[in-house]
PDB file of N, CA and C in Angstrom:
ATOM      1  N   UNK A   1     186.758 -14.650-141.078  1.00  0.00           N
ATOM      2  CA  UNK A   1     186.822 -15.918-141.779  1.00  0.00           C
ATOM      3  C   UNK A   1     185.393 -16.331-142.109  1.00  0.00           C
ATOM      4  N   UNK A   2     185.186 -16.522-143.302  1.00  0.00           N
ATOM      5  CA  UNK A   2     183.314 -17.145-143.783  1.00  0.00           C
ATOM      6  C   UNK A   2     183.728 -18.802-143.107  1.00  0.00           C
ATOM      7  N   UNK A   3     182.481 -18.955-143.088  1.00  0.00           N
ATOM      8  CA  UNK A   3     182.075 -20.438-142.895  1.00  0.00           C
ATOM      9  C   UNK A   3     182.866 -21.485-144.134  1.00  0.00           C
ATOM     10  N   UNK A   4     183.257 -22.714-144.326  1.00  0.00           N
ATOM     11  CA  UNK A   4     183.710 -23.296-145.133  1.00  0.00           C
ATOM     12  C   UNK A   4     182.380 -24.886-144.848  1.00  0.00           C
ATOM     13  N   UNK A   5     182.289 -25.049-145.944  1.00  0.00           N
ATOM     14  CA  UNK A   5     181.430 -26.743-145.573  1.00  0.00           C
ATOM     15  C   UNK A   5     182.279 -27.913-145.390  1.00  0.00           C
ATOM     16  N   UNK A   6     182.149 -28.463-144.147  1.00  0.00           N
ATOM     17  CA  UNK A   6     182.854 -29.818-143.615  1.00  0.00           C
ATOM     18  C   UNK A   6     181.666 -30.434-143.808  1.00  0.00           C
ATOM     19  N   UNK A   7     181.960 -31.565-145.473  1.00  0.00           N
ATOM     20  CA  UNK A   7     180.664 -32.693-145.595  1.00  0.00           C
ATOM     21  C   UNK A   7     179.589 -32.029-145.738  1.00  0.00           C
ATOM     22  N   UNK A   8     178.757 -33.067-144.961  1.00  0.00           N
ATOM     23  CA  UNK A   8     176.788 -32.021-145.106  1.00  0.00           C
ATOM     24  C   UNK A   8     176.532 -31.427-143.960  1.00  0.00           C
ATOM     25  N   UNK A   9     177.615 -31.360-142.645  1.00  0.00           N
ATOM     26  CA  UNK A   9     176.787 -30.624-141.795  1.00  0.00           C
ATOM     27  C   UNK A   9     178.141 -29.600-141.685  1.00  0.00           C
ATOM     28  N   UNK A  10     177.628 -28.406-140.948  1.00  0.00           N
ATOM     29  CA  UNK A  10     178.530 -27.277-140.731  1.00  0.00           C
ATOM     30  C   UNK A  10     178.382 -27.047-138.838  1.00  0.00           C
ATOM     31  N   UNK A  11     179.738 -27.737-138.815  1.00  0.00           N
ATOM     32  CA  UNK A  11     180.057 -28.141-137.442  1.00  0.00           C
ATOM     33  C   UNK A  11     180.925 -27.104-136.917  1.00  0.00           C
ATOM     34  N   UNK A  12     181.647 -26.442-135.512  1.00  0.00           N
ATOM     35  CA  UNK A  12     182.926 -25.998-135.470  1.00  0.00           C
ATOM     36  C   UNK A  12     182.908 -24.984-134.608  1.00  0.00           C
ATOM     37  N   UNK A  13     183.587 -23.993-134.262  1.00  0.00           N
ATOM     38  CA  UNK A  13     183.483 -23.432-133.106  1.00  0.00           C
ATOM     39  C   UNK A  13     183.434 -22.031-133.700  1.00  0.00           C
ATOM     40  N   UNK A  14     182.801 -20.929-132.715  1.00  0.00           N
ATOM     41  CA  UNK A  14     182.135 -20.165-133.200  1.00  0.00           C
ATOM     42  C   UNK A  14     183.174 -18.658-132.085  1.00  0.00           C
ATOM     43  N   UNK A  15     183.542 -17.611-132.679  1.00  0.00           N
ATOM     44  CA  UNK A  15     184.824 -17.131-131.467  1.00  0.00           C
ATOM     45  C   UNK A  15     183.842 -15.740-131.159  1.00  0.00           C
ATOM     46  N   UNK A  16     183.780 -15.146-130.375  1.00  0.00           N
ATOM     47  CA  UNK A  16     183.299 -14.265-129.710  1.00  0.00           C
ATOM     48  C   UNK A  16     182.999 -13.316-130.788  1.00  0.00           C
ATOM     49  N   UNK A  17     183.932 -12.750-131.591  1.00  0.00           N
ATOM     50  CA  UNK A  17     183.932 -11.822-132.764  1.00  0.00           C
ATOM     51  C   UNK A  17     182.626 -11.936-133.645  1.00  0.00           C
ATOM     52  N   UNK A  18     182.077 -13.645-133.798  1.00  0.00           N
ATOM     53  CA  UNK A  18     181.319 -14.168-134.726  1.00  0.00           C
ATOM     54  C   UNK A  18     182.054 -15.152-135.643  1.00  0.00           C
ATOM     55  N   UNK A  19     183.316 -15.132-135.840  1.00  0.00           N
ATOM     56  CA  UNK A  19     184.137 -16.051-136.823  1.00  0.00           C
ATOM     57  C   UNK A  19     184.101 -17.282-136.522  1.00  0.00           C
ATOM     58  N   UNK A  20     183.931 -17.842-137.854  1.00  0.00           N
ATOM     59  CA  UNK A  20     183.109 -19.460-137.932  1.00  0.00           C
ATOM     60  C   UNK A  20     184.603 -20.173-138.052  1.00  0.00           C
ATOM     61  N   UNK A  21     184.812 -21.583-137.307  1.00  0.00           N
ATOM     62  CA  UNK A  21     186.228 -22.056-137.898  1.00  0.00           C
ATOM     63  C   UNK A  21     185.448 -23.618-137.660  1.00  0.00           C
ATOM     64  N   UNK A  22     185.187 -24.128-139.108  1.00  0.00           N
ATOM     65  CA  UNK A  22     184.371 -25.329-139.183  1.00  0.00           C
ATOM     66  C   UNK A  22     185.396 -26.707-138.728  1.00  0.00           C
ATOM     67  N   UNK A  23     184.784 -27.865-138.444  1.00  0.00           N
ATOM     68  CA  UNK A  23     185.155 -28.748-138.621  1.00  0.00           C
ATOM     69  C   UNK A  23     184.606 -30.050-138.691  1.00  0.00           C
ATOM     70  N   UNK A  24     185.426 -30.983-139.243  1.00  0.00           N
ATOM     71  CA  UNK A  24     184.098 -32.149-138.793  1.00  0.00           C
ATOM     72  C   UNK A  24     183.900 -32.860-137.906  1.00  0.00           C
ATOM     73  N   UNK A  25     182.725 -33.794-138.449  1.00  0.00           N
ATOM     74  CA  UNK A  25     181.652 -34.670-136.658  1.00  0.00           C
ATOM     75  C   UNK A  25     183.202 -35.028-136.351  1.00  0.00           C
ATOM     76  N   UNK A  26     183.458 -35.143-134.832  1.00  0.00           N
ATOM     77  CA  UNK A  26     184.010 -35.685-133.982  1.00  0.00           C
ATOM     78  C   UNK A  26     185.444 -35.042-133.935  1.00  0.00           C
ATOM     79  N   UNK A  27     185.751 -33.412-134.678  1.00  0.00           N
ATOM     80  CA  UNK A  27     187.370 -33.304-134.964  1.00  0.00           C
ATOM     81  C   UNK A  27     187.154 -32.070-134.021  1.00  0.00           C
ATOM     82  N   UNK A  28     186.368 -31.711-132.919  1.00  0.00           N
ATOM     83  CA  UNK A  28     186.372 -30.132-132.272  1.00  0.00           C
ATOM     84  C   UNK A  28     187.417 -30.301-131.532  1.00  0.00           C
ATOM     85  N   UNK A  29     188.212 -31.557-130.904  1.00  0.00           N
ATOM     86  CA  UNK A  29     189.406 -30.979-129.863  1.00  0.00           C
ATOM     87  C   UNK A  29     190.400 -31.046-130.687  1.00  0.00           C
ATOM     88  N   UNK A  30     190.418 -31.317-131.902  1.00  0.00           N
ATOM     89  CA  UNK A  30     191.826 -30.848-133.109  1.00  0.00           C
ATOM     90  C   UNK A  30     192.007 -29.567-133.412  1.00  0.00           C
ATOM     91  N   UNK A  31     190.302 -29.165-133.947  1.00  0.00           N
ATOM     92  CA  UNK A  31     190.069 -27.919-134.259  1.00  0.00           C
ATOM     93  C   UNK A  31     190.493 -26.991-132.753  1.00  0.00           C
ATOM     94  N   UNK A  32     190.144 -27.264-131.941  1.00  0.00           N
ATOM     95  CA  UNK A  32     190.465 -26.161-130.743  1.00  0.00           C
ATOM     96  C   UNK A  32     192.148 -26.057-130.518  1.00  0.00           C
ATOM     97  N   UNK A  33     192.558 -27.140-130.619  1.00  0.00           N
ATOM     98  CA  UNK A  33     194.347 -27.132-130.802  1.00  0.00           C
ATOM     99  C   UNK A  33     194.844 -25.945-131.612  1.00  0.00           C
ATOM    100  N   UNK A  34     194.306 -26.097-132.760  1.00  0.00           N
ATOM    101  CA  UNK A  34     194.641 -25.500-133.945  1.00  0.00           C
ATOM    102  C   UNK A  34     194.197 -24.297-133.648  1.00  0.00           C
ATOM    103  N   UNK A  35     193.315 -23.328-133.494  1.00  0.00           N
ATOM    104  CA  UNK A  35     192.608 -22.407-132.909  1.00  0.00           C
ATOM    105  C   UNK A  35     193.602 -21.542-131.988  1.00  0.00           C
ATOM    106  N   UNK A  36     194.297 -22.120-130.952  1.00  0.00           N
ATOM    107  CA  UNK A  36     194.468 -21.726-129.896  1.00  0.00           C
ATOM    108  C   UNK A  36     196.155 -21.565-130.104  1.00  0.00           C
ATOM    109  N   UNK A  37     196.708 -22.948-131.381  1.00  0.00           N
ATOM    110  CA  UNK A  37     198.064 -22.115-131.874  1.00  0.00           C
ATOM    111  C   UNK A  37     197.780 -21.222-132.737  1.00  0.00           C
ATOM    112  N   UNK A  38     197.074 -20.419-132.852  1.00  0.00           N
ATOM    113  CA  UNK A  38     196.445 -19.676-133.952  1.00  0.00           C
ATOM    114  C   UNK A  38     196.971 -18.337-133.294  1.00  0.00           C
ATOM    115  N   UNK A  39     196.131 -18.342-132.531  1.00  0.00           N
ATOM    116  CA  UNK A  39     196.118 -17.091-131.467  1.00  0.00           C
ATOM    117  C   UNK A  39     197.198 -17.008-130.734  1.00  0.00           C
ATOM    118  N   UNK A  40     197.906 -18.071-130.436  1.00  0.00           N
ATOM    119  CA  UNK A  40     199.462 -17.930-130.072  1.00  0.00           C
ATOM    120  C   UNK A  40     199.246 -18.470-128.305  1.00  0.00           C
ATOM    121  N   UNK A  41     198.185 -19.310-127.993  1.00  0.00           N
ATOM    122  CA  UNK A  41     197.851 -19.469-126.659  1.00  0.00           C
ATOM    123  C   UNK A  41     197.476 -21.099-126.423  1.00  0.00           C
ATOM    124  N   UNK A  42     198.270 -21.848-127.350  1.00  0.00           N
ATOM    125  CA  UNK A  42     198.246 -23.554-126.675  1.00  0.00           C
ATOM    126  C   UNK A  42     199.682 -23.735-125.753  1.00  0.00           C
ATOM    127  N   UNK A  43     200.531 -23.274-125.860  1.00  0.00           N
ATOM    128  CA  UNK A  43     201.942 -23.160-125.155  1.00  0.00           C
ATOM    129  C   UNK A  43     201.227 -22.689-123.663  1.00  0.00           C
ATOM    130  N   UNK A  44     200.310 -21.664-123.924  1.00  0.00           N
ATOM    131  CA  UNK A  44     199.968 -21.173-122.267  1.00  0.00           C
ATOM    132  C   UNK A  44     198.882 -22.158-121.951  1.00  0.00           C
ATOM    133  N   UNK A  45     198.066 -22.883-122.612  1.00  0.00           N
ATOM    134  CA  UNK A  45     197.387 -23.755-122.167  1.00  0.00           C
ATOM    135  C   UNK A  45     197.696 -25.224-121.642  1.00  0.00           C
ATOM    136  N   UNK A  46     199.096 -25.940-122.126  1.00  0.00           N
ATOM    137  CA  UNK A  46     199.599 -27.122-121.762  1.00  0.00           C
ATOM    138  C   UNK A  46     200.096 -26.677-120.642  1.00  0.00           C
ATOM    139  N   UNK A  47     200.912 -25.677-120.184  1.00  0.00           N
ATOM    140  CA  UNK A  47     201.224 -25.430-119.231  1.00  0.00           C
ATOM    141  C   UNK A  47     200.364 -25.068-117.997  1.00  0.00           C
ATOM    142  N   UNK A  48     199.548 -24.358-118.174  1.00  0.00           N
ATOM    143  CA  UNK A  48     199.157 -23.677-117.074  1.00  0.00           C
ATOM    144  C   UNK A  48     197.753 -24.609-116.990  1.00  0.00           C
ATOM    145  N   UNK A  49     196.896 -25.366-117.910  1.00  0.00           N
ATOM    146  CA  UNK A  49     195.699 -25.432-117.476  1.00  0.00           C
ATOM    147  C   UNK A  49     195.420 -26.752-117.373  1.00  0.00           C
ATOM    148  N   UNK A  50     194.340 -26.872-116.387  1.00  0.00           N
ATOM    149  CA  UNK A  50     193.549 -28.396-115.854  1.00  0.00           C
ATOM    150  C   UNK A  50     192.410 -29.015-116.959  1.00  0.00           C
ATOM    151  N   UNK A  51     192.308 -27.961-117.578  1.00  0.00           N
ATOM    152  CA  UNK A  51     191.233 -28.107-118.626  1.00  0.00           C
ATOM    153  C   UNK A  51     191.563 -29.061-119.725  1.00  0.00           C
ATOM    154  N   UNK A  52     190.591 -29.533-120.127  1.00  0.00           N
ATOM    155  CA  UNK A  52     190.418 -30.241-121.593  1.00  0.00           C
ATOM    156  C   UNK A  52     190.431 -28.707-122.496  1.00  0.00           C
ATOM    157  N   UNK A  53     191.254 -29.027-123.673  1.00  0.00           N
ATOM    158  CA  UNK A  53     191.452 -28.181-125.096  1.00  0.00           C
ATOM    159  C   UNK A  53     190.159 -27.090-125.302  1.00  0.00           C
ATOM    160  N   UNK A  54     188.923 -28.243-125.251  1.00  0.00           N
ATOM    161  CA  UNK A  54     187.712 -27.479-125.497  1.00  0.00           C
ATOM    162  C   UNK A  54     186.885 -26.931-124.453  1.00  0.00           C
ATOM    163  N   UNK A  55     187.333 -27.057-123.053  1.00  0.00           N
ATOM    164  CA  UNK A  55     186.659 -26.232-121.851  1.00  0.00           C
ATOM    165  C   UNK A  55     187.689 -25.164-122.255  1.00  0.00           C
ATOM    166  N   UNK A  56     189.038 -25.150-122.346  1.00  0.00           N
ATOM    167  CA  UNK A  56     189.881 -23.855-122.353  1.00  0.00           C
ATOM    168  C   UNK A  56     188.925 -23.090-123.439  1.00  0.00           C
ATOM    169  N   UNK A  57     189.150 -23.197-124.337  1.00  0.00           N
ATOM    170  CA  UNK A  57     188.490 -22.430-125.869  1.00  0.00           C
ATOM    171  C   UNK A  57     187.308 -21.902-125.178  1.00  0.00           C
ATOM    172  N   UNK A  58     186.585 -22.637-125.004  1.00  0.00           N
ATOM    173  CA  UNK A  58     184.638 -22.212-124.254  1.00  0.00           C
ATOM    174  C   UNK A  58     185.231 -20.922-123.309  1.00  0.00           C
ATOM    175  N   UNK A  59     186.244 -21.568-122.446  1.00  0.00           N
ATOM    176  CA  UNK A  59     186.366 -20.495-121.728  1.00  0.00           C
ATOM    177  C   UNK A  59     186.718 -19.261-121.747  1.00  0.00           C
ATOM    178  N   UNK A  60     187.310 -19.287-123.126  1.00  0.00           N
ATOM    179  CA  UNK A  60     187.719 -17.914-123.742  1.00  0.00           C
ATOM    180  C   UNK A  60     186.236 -17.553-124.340  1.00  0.00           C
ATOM    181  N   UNK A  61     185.353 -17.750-124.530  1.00  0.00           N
ATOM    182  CA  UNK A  61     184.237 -16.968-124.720  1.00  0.00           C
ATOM    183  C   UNK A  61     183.735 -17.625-126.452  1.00  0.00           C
ATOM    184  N   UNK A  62     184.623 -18.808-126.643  1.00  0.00           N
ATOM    185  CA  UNK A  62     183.920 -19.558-128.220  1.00  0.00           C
ATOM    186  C   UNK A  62     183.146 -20.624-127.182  1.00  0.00           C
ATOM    187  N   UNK A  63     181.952 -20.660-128.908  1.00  0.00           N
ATOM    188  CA  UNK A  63     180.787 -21.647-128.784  1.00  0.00           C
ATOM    189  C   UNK A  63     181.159 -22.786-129.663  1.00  0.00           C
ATOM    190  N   UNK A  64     180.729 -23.774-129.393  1.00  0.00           N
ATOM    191  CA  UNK A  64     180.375 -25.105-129.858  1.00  0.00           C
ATOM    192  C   UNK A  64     179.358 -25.076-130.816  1.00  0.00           C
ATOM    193  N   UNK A  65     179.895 -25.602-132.095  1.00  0.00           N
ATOM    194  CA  UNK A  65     178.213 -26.090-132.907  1.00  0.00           C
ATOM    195  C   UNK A  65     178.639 -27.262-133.045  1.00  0.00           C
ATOM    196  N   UNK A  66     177.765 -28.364-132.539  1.00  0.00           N
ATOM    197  CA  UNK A  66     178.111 -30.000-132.560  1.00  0.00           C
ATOM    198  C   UNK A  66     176.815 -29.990-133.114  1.00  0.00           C
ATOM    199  N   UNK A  67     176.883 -31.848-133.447  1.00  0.00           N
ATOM    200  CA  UNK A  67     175.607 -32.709-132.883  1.00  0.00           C
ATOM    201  C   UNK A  67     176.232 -34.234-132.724  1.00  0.00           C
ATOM    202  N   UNK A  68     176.120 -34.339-131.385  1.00  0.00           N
ATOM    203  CA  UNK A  68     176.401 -35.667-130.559  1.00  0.00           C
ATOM    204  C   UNK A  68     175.515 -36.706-131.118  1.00  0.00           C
ATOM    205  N   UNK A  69     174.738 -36.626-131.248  1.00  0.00           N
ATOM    206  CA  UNK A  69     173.768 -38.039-131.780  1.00  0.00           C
ATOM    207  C   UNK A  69     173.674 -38.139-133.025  1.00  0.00           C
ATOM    208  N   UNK A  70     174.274 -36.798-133.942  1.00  0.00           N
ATOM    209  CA  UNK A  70     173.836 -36.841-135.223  1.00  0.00           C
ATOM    210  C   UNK A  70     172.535 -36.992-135.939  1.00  0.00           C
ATOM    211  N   UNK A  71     171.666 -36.078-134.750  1.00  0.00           N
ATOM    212  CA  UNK A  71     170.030 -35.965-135.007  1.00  0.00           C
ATOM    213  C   UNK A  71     169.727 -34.446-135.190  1.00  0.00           C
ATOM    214  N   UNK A  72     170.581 -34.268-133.778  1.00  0.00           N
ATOM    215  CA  UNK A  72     170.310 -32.150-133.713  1.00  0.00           C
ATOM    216  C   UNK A  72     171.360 -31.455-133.639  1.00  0.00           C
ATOM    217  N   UNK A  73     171.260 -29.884-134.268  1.00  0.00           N
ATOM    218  CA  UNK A  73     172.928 -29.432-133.997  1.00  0.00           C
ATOM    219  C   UNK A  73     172.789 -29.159-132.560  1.00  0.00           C
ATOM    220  N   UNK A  74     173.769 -28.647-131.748  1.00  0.00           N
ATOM    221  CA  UNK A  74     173.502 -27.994-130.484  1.00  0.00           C
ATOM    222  C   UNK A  74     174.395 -27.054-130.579  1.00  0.00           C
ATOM    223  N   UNK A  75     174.315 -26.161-129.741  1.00  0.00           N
ATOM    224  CA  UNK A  75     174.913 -24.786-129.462  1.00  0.00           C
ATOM    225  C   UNK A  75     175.460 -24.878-128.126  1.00  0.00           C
ATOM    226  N   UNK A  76     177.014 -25.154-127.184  1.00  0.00           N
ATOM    227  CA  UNK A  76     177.281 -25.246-126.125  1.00  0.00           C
ATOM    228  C   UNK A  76     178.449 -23.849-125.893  1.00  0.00           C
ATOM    229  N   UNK A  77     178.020 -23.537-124.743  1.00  0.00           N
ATOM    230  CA  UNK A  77     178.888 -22.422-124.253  1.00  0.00           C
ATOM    231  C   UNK A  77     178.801 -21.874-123.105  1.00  0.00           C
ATOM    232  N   UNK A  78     179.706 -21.339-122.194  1.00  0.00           N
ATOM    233  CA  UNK A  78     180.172 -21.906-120.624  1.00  0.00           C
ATOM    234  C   UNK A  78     179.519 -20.111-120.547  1.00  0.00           C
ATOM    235  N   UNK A  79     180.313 -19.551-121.324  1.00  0.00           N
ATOM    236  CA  UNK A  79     180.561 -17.542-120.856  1.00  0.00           C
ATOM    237  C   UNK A  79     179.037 -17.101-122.101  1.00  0.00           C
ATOM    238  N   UNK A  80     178.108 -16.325-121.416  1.00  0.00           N
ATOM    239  CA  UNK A  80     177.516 -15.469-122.419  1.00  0.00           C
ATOM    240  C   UNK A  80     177.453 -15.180-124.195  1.00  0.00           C
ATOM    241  N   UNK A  81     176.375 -15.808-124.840  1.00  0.00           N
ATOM    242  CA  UNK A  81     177.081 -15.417-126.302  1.00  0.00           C
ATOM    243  C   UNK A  81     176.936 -13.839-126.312  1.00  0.00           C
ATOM    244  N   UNK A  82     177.465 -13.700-127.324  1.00  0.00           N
ATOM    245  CA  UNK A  82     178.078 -12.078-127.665  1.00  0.00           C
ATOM    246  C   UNK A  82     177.142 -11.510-129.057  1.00  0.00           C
ATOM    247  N   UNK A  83     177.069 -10.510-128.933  1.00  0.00           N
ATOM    248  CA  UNK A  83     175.911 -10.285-130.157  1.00  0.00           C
ATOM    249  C   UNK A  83     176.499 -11.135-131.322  1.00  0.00           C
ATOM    250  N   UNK A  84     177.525 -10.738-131.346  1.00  0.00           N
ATOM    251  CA  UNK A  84     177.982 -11.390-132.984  1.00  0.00           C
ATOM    252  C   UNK A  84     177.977 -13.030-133.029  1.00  0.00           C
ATOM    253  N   UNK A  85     177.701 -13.781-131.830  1.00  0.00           N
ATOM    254  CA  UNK A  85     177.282 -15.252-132.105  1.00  0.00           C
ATOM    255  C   UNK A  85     176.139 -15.077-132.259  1.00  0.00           C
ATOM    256  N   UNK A  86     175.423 -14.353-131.994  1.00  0.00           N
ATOM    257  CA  UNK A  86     173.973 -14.662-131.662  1.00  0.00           C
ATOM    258  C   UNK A  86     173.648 -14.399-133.222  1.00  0.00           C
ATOM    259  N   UNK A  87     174.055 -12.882-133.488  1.00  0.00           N
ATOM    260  CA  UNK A  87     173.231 -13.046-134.972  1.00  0.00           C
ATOM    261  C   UNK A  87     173.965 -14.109-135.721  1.00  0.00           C
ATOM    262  N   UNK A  88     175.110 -14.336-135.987  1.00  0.00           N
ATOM    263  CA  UNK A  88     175.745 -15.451-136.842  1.00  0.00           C
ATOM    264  C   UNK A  88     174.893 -16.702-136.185  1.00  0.00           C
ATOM    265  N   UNK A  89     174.555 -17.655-135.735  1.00  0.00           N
ATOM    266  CA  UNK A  89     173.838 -18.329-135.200  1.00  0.00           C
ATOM    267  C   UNK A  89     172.391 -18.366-135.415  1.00  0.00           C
ATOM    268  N   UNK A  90     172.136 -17.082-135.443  1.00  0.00           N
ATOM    269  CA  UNK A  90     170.094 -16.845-135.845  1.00  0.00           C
ATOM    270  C   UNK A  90     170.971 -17.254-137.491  1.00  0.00           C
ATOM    271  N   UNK A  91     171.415 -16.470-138.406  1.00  0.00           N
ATOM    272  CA  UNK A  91     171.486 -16.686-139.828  1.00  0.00           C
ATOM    273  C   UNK A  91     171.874 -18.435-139.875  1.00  0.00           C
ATOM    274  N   UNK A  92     172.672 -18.817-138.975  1.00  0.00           N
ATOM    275  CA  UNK A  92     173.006 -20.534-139.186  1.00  0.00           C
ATOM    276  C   UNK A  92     172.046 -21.273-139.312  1.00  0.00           C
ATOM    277  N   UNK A  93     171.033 -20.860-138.113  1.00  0.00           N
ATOM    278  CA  UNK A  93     169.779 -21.812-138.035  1.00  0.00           C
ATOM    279  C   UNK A  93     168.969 -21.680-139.078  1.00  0.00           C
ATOM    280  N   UNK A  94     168.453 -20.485-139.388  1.00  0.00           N
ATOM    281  CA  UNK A  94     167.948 -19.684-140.770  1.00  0.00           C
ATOM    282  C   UNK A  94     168.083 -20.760-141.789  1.00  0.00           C
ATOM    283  N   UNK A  95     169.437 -20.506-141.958  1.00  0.00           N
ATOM    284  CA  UNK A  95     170.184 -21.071-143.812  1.00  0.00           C
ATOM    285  C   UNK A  95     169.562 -22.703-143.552  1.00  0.00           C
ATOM    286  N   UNK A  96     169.877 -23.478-141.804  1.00  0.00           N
ATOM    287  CA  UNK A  96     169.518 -24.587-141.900  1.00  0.00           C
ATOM    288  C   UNK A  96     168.107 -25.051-142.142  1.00  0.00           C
ATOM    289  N   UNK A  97     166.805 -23.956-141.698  1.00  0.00           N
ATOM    290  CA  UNK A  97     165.817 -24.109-141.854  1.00  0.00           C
ATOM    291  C   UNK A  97     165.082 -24.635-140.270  1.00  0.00           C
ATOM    292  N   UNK A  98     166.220 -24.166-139.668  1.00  0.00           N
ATOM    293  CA  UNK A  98     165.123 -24.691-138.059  1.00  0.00           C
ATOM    294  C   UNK A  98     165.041 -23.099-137.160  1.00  0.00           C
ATOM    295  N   UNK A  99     163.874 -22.771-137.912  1.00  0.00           N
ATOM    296  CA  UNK A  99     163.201 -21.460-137.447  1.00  0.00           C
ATOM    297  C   UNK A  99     163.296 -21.268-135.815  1.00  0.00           C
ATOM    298  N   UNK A 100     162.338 -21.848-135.215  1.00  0.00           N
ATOM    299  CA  UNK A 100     162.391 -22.475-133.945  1.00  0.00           C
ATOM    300  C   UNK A 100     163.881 -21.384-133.102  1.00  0.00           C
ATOM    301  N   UNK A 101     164.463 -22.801-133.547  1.00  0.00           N
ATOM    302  CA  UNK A 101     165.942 -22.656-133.176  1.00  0.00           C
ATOM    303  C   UNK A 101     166.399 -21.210-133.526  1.00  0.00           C
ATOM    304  N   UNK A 102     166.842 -20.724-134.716  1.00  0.00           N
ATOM    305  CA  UNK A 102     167.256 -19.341-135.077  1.00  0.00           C
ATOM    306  C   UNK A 102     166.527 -18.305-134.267  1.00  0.00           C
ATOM    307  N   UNK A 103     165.342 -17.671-133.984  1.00  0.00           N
ATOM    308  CA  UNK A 103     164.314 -17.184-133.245  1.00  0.00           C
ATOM    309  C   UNK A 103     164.813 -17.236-131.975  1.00  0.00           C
ATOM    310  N   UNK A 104     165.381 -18.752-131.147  1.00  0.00           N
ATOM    311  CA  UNK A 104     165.895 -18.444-130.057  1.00  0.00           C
ATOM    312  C   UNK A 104     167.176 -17.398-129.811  1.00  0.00           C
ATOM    313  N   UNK A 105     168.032 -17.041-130.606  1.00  0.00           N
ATOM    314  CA  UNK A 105     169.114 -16.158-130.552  1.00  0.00           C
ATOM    315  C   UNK A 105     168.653 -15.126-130.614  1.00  0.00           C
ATOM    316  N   UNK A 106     167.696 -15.016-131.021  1.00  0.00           N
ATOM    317  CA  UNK A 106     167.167 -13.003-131.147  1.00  0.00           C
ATOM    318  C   UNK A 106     166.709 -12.640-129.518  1.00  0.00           C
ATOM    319  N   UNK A 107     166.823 -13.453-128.449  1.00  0.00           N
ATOM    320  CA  UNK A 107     166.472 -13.079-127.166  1.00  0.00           C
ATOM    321  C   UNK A 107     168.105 -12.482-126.714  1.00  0.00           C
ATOM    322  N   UNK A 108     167.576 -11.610-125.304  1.00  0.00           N
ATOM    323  CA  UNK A 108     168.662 -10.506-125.254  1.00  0.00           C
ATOM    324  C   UNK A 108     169.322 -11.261-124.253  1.00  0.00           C
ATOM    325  N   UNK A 109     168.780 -12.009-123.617  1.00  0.00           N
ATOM    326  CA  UNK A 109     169.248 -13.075-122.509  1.00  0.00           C
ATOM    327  C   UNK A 109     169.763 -14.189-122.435  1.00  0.00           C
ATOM    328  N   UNK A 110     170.987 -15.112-122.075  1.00  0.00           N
ATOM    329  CA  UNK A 110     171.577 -16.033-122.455  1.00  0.00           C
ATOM    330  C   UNK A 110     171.618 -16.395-120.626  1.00  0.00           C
TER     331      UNK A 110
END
């Protein structure tokens, strides 16, 4: 799945593979709903888990691209990113222009 633009920022959760599934400021525990009937695994999540929508998702090995203050994006994630976040993530920061930031994903260590 490519990236789609939600508004001016490109928000949304990021799945182990690298596949971008955008959404907007403040919609990530809709988007993780949706996500997770996707994959055929919110039926096993109401049932079985203690978790909030978006600790389950994290815990399957997707990242977070927020920004809580609506100053910086952030990158949150519980399990190891996986090469394919990392480079999708260096190109995110890239396209956004915060070098800095992109540069940090090219390390082999999380």
């Amino acid at each position: 799945m490519g990236a789609r633009e939600c508004g001016e920022e490109r928000l949304g959760w990021l799945s182990p593979s690298g596949d971008f599934y955008p959404c907007g400021w403040g919609a990530h525990s809709t988007e993780a709903e949706r996500i997770l009937s996707e994959l055929g695994l919110f039926e096993d999540f109401l049932r079985h888990s203690i978790l909030n929508v978006r600790d389950y998702l994290s815990g399957r090995g997707y990242c977070l691209i927020h920004s809580p203050g609506r100053e910086r994006k952030l990158v949150t994630h519980l399990l190891p990113l996986t090469r394919a976040q990392r480079d999708f993530l260096y190109d995110y920061f890239t396209e956004d222009g915060d070098r800095q930031s992109a540069e940090h994903y090219l390390e082999a260590e999380f």
